[in-house]
Protein backbone atom coordinates (compact mmCIF):
# COMPACT_ATOMS: atom_id res chain seq x y z
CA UNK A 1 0.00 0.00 0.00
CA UNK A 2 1.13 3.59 -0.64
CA UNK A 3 2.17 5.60 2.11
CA UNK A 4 -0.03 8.47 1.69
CA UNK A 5 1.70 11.20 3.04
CA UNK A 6 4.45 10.37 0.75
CA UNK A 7 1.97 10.83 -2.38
CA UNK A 8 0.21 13.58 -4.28
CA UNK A 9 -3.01 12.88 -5.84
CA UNK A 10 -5.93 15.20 -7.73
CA UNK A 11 -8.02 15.84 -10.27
CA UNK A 12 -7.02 19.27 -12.42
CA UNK A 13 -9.87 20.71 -14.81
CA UNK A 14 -9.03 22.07 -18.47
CA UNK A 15 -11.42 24.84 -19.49
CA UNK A 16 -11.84 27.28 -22.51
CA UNK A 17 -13.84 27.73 -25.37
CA UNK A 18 -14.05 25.60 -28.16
CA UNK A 19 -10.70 24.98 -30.24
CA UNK A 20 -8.76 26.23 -27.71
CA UNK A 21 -6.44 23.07 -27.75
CA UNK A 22 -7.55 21.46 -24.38
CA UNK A 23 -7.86 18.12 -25.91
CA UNK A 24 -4.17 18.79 -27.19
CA UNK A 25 -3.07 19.69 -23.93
CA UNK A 26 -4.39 16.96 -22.25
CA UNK A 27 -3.20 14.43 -24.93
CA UNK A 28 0.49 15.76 -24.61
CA UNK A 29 0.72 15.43 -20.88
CA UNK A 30 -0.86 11.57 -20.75
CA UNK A 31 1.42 10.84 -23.30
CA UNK A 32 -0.99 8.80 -25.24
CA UNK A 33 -3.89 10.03 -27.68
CA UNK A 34 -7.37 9.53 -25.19
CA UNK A 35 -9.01 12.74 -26.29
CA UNK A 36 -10.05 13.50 -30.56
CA UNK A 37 -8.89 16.79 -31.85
CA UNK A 38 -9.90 18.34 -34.29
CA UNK A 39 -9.60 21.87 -35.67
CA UNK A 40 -13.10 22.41 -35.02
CA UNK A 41 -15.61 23.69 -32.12
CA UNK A 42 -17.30 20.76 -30.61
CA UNK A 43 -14.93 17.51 -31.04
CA UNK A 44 -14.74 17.07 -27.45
CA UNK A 45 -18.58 16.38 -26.61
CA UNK A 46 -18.02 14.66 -23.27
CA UNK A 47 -15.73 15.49 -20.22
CA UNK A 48 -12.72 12.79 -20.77
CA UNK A 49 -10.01 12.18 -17.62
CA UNK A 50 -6.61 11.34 -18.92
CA UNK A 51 -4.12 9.84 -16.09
CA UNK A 52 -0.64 10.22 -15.61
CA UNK A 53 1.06 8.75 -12.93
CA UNK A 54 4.61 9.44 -12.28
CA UNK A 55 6.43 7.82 -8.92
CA UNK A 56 5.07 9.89 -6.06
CA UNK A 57 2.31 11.79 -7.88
CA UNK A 58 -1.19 10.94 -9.57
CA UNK A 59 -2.74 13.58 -11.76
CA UNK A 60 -6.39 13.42 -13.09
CA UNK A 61 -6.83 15.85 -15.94
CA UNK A 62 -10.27 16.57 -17.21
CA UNK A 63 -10.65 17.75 -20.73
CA UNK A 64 -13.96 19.37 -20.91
CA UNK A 65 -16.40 20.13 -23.60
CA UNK A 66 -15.51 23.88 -24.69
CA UNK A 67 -17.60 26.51 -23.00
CA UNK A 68 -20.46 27.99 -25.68
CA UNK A 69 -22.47 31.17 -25.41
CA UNK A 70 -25.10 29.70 -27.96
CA UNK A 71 -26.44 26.39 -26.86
CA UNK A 72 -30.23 25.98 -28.35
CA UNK A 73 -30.37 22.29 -29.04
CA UNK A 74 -30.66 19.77 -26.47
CA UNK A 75 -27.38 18.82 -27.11
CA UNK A 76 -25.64 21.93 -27.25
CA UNK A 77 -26.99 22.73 -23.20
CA UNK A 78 -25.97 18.89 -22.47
CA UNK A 79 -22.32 19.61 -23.83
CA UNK A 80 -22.17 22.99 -21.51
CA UNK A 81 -23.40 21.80 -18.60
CA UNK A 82 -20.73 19.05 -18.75
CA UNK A 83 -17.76 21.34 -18.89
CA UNK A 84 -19.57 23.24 -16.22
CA UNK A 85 -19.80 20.54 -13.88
CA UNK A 86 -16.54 19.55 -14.46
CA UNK A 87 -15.54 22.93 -12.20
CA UNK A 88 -16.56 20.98 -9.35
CA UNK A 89 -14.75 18.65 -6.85
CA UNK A 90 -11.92 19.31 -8.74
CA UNK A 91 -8.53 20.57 -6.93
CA UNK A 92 -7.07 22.86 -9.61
CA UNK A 93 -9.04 24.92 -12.24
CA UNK A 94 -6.75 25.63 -15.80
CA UNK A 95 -8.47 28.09 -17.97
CA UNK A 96 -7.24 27.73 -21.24
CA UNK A 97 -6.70 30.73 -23.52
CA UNK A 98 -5.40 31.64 -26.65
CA UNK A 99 -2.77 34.10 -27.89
CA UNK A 100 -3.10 36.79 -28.41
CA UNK A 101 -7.09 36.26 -28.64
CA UNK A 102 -9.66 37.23 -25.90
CA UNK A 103 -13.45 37.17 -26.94
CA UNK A 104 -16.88 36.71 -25.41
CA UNK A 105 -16.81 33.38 -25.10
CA UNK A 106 -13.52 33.51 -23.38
CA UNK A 107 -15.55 35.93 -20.79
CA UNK A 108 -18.52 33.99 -20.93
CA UNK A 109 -16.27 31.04 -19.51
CA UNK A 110 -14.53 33.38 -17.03
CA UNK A 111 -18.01 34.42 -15.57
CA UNK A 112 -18.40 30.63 -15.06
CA UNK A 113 -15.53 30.75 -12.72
CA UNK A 114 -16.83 33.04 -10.73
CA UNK A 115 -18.14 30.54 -7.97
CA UNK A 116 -14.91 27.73 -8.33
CA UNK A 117 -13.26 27.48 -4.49
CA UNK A 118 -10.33 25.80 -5.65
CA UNK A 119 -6.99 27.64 -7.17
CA UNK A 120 -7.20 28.76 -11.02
CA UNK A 121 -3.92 28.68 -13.43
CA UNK A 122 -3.92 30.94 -16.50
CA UNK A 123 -2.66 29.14 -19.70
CA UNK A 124 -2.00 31.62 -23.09
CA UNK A 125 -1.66 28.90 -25.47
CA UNK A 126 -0.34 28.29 -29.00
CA UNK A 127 2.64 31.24 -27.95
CA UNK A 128 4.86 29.77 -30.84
CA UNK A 129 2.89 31.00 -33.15
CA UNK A 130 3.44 34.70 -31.66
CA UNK A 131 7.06 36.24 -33.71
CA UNK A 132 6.61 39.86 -31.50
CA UNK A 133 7.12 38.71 -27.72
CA UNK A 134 6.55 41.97 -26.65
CA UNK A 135 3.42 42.23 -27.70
CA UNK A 136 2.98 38.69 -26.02
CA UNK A 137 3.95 39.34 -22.88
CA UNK A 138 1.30 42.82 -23.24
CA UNK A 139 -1.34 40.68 -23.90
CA UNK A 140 -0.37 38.16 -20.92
CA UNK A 141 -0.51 41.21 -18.68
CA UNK A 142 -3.39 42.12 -19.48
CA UNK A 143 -5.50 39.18 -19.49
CA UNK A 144 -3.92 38.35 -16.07
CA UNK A 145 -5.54 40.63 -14.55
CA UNK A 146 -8.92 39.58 -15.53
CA UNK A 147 -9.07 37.51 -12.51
CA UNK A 148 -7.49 36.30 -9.39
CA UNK A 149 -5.04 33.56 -11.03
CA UNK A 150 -2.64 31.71 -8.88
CA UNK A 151 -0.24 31.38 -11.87
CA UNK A 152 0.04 32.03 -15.48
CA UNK A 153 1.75 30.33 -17.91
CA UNK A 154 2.64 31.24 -21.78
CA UNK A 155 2.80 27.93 -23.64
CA UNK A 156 2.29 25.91 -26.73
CA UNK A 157 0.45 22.44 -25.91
CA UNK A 158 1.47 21.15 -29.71
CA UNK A 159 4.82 22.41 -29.54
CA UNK A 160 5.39 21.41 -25.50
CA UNK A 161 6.44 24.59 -24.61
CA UNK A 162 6.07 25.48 -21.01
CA UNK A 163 3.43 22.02 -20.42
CA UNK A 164 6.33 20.18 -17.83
CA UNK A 165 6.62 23.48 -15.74
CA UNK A 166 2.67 24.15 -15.61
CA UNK A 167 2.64 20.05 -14.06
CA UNK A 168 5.37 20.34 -12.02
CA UNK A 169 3.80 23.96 -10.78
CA UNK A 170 0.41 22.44 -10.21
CA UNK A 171 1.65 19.52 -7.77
CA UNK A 172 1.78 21.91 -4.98
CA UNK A 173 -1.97 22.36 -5.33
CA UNK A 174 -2.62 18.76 -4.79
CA UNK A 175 -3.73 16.66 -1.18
CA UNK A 176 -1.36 14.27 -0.29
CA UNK A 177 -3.45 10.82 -0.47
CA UNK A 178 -2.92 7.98 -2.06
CA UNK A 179 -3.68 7.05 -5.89
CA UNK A 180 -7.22 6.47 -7.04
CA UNK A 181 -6.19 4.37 -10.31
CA UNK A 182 -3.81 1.72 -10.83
CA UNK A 183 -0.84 2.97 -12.30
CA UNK A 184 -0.96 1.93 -15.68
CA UNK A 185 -4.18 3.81 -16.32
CA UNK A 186 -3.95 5.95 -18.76
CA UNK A 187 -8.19 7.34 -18.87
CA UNK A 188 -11.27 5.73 -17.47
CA UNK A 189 -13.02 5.42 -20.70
CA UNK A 190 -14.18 2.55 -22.23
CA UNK A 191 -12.35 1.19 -24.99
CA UNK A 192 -15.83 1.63 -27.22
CA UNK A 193 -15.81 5.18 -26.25
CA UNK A 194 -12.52 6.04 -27.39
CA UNK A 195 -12.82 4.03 -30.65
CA UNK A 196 -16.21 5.98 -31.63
CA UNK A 197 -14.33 9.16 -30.58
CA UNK A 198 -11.52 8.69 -32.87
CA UNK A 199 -14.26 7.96 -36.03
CA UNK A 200 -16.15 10.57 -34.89
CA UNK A 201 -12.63 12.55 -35.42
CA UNK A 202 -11.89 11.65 -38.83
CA UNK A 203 -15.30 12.66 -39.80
CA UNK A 204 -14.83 16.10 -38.41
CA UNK A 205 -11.43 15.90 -40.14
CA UNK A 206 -12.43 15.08 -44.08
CA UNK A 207 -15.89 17.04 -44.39
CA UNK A 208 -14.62 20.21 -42.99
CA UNK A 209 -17.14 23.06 -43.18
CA UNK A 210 -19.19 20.51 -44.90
CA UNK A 211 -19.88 18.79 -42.04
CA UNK A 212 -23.00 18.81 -40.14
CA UNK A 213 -21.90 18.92 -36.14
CA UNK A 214 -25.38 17.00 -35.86
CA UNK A 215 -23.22 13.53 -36.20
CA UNK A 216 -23.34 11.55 -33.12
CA UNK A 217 -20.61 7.89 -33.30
CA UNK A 218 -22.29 4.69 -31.88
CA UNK A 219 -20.37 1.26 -31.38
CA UNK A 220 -22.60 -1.47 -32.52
CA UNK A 221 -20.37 -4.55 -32.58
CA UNK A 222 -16.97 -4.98 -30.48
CA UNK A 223 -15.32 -7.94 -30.93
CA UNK A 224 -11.53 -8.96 -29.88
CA UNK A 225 -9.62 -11.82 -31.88
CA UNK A 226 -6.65 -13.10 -31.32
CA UNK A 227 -4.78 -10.84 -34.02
CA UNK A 228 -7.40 -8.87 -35.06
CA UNK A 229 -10.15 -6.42 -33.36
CA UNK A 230 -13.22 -6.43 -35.63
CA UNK A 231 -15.41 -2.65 -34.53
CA UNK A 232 -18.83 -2.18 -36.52
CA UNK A 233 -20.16 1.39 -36.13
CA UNK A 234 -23.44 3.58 -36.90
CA UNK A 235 -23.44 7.35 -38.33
CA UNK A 236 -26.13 9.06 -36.79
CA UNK A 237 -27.04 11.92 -38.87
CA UNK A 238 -30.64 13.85 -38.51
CA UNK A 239 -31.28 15.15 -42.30
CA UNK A 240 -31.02 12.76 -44.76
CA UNK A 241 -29.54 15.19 -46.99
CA UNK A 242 -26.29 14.83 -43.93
CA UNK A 243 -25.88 11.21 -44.77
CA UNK A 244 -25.20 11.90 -48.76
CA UNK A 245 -23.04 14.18 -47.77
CA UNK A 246 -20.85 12.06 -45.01
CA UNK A 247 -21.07 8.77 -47.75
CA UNK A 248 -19.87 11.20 -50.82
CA UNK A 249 -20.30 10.55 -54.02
CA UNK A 250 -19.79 6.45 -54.95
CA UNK A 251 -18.97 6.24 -51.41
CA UNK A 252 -15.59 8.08 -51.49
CA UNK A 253 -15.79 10.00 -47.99
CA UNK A 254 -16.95 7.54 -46.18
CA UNK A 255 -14.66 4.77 -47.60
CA UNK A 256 -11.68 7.93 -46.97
CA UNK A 257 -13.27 7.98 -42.88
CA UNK A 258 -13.19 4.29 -42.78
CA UNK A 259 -9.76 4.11 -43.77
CA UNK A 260 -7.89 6.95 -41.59
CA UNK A 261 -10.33 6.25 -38.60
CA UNK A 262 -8.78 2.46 -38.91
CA UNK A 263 -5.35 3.58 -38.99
CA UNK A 264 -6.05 5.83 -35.66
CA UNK A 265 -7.70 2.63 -34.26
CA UNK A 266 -4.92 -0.22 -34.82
CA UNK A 267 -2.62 2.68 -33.61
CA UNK A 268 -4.66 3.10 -30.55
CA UNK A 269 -5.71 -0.82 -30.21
CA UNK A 270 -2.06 -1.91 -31.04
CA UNK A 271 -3.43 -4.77 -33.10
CA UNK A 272 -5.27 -4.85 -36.85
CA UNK A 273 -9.01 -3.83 -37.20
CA UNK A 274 -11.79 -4.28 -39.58
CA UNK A 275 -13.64 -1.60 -39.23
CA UNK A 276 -17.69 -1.74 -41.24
CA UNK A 277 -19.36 2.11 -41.09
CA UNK A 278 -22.98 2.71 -41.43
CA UNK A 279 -24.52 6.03 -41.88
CA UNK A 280 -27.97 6.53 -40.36
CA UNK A 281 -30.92 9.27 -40.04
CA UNK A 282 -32.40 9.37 -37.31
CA UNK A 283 -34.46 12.90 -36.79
CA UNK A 284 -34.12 15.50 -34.19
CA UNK A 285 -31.63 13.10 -32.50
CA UNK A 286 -29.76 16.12 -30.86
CA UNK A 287 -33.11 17.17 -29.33
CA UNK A 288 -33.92 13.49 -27.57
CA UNK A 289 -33.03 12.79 -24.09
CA UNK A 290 -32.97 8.75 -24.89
CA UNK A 291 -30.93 8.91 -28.01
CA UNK A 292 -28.43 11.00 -26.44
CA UNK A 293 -28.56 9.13 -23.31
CA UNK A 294 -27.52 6.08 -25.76
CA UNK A 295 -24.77 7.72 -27.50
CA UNK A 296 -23.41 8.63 -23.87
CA UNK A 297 -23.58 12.42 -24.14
CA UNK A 298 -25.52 13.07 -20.92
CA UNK A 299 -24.84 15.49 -18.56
């Protein structure tokens, strides 16, 4: 058994708006890919914990759904209230930021803060992008003062700039107590989860602005061989007009989704897949309580 006095252990909440590169962050520090990314607002739908456990410390990072201002549809409220609630019963609050870039939605999520008890860390992200540091470190000023932060850190979560300092920083602001994994945990989510994830990625990936964001990822079939992991997966679309445009014309996107989401899979799965995609309608989906209940985006 640990000796608990001897150990650091918490749970440390990413925040932001969407595409601020939480899921990036997150991904970089675990060391393994747990959480899609994807240069668009709502890839992370679901608040994901990524694990890293080093010899006397356990972090649990939670990579939260970004913060919206809009949020009409069923699902939309369901994604913010999940980032919201990840605020609580948390030991360390990071709000995520990015350079050189403040807008309302980056106050909206501030305003959400308002209420946290635990410390909050400032993190101006994608800084290697930024040639003229003085007007960097003007910016970094400024938004500093926009609340009470504990610490602030300029970094670039792609580039690992600055990401070891903000985890060795952030141990401080953890209880001593003993691990609540095992140590080879890397997230808590089911293997199904990330695999509909990482489709639900390379969708987001090869239709662009063509994309409807009403696509919802459901496992069907799961089955483990000895050298082989055979997944079969449903599309949900709600416009039937959506699921010409995700199969493509003679079946080209899809078969071009199939084929990269595979390759993220075996990665992922270390072992080969066959992977079988079906694209669905299924109306107002993003407004139903039981379908998105099903797809596991409840908050």
């Amino acid at each position: 058994m640990q000796n608990s006095s001897a150990t650091r252990c918490g749970h440390i909440s990413i925040v932001g708006h969407p595409n601020v590169g939480k899921s990036t962050l997150m991904n970089q520090i675990i060391g393994y890919k747990v959480s899609a990314i994807a240069n668009k607002p709502q890839t992370t739908r679901n608040v994901i914990r990524g694990i890293l456990t080093q010899d006397n410390y356990q972090i649990i990072f939670m990579d939260t759904p970004g913060i919206h201002i809009q949020s009409k549809s069923l699902l939309n409220k369901t994604i913010n209230r999940e980032a919201i609630s990840a605020l609580e019963d948390v030991d360390l609050v990071v709000m995520l930021v990015e350079a050189m870039v403040w807008t309302k939605e980056d106050d909206f999520v501030l305003k959400r803060l308002e209420n946290v008890n635990c410390p909050v860390f400032l993190l101006v992200n994608k800084v290697d992008r930024i040639k003229q540091k003085d007007k960097l470190l003007h910016f970094i000023q400024t938004v500093s003062t926009k609340y009470n932060f504990k610490e602030v850190f300029p970094i670039s979560a792609k580039k690992v700039i600055n990401v070891d300092e903000f985890v060795q920083s952030s141990l401080k602001y953890l209880p001593k107590n003993e691990f609540i994994y095992p140590e080879d945990f890397i997230t808590d989510q089911s293997v199904r989860f990330i695999c509909s994830e990482f489709i639900r990625e390379q969708l987001m990936h090869n239709l662009h602005q063509e994309v409807p964001y009403l696509t919802a990822v459901e496992i069907e079939h799961f089955e483990e061989k000895a050298h082989i992991t055979r997944i079969h997966a449903t599309i949900w679309v709600g416009k039937k007009n959506q699921k010409g445009m995700i199969i493509g014309k003679k079946g080209e996107v899809l078969k071009r989704v199939g084929t990269e989401a595979r390759r993220s899979l075996e990665e992922f799965l270390m072992t080969k897949v066959f992977l079988k995609l079906w694209v669905k309608v299924e109306e107002n989906w993003h407004n139903s309580p039981k379908h998105l209940k099903e797809l596991g985006i409840s908050g």
